[in-house]
Protein backbone atom coordinates (compact mmCIF):
# COMPACT_ATOMS: atom_id res chain seq x y z
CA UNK A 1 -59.29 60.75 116.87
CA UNK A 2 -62.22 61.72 114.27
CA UNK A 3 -61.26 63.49 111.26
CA UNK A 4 -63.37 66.29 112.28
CA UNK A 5 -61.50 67.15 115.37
CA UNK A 6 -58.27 66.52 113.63
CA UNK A 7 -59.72 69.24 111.07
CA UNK A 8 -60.53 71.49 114.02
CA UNK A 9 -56.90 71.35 115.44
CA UNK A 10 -55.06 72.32 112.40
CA UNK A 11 -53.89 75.41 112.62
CA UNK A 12 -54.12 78.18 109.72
CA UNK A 13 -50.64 77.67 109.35
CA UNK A 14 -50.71 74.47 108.37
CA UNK A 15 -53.93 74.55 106.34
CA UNK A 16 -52.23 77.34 104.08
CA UNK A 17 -49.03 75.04 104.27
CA UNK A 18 -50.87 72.48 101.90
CA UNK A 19 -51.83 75.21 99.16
CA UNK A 20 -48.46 76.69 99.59
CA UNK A 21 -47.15 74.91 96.39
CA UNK A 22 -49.65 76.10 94.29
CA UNK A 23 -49.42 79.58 95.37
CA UNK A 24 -45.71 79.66 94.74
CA UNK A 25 -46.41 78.24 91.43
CA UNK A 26 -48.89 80.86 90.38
CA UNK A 27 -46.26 83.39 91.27
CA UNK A 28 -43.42 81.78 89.04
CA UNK A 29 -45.74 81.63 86.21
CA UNK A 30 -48.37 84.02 87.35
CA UNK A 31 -48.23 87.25 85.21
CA UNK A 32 -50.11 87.75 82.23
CA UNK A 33 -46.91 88.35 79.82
CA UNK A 34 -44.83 85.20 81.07
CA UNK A 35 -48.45 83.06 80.52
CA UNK A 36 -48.12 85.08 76.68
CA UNK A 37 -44.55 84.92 76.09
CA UNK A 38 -44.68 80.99 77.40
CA UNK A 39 -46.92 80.24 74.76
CA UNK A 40 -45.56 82.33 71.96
CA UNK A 41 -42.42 79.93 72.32
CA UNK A 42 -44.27 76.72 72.53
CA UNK A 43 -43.65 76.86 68.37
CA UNK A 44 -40.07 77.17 68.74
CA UNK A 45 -37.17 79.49 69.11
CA UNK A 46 -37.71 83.12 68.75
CA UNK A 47 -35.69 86.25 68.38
CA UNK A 48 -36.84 89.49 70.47
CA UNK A 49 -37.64 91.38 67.46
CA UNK A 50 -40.10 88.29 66.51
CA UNK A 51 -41.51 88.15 69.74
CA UNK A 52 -42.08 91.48 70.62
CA UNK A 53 -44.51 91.32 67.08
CA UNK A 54 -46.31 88.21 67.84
CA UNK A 55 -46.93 89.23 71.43
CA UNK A 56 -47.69 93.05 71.41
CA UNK A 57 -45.27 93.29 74.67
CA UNK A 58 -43.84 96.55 74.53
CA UNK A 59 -39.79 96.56 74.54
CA UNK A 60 -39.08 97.19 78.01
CA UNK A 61 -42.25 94.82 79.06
CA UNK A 62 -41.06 91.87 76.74
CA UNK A 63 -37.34 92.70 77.78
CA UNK A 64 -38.04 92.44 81.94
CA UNK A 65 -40.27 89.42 80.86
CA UNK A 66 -37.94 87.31 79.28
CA UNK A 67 -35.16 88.10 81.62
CA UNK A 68 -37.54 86.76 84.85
CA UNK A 69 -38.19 83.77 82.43
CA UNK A 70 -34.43 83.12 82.34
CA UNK A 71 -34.11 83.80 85.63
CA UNK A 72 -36.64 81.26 86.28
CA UNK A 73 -35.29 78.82 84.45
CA UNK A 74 -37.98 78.99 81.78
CA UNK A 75 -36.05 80.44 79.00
CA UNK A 76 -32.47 79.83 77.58
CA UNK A 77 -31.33 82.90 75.71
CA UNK A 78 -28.60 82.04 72.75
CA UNK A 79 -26.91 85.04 70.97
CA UNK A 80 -25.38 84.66 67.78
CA UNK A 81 -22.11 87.63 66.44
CA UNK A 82 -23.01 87.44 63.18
CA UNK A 83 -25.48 88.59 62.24
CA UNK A 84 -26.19 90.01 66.02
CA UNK A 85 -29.02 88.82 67.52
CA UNK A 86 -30.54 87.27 70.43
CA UNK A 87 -32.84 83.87 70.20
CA UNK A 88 -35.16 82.76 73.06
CA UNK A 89 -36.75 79.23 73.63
CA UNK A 90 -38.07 77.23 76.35
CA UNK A 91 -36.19 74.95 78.46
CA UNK A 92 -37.57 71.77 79.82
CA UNK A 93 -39.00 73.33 82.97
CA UNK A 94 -41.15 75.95 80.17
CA UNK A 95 -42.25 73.51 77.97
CA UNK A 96 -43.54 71.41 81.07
CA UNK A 97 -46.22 74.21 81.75
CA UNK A 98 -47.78 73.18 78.74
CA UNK A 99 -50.13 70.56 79.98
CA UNK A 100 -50.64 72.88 82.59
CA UNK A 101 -51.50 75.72 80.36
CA UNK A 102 -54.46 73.23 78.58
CA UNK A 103 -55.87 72.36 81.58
CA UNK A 104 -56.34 76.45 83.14
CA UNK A 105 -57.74 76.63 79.67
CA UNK A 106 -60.39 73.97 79.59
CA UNK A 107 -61.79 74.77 83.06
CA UNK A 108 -61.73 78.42 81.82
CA UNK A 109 -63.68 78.14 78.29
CA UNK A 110 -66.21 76.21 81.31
CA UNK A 111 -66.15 78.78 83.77
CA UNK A 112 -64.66 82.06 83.65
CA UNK A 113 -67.74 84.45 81.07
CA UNK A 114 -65.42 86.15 78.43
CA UNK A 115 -64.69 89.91 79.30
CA UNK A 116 -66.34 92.77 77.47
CA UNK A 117 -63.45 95.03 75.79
């Protein structure tokens, strides 16, 4: 059988089956704030307070952020009693996106025209 016809018998099903990965990927890691917050950790642990600063996320924003992170296993959260507060860094899995995160960037600065704001 040609590759041609075996390109004409695949069904839609399995031609989105193939990209499937990738979509579910840009869904984990997808949103603008987890891309922000991912890379605000890539220097190290963080508390909220210092995050919420570096990243402009409001409260609430940075707060449903981080706890999708977790839930993704992105994030570990540690809290220390005293003083109280709450530290966030990546976990293997976050830190992993890095390479990742270079490449998006380096076809972007060759592709995507900066936005006017």
């Amino acid at each position: 059988m040609s590759q041609m016809s075996t390109h004409a018998e695949e069904s839609v099903e399995e031609k989105n089956e193939a990209a499937c990965p990738v979509v579910e990927a840009i869904e984990e890691i997808g949103s603008q704030w987890r891309l922000i917050v991912v890379n605000d950790l890539q220097d190290g642990e963080k508390r909220f307070n210092e995050l919420k600063r570096s990243t402009g996320a409001s409260s609430r924003t940075l707060s449903r952020v981080l706890d999708d992170l977790e839930d993704d296993g992105m994030v570990t959260r540690r809290v220390e009693d005293r003083p109280i507060a709450t530290y966030y860094s990546l976990t293997e899995k976050g830190r992993a996106l890095f390479p990742v995160m270079e490449t998006i960037e380096s076809w972007a600065s060759e592709w995507v025209e900066p936005s006017e704001e």
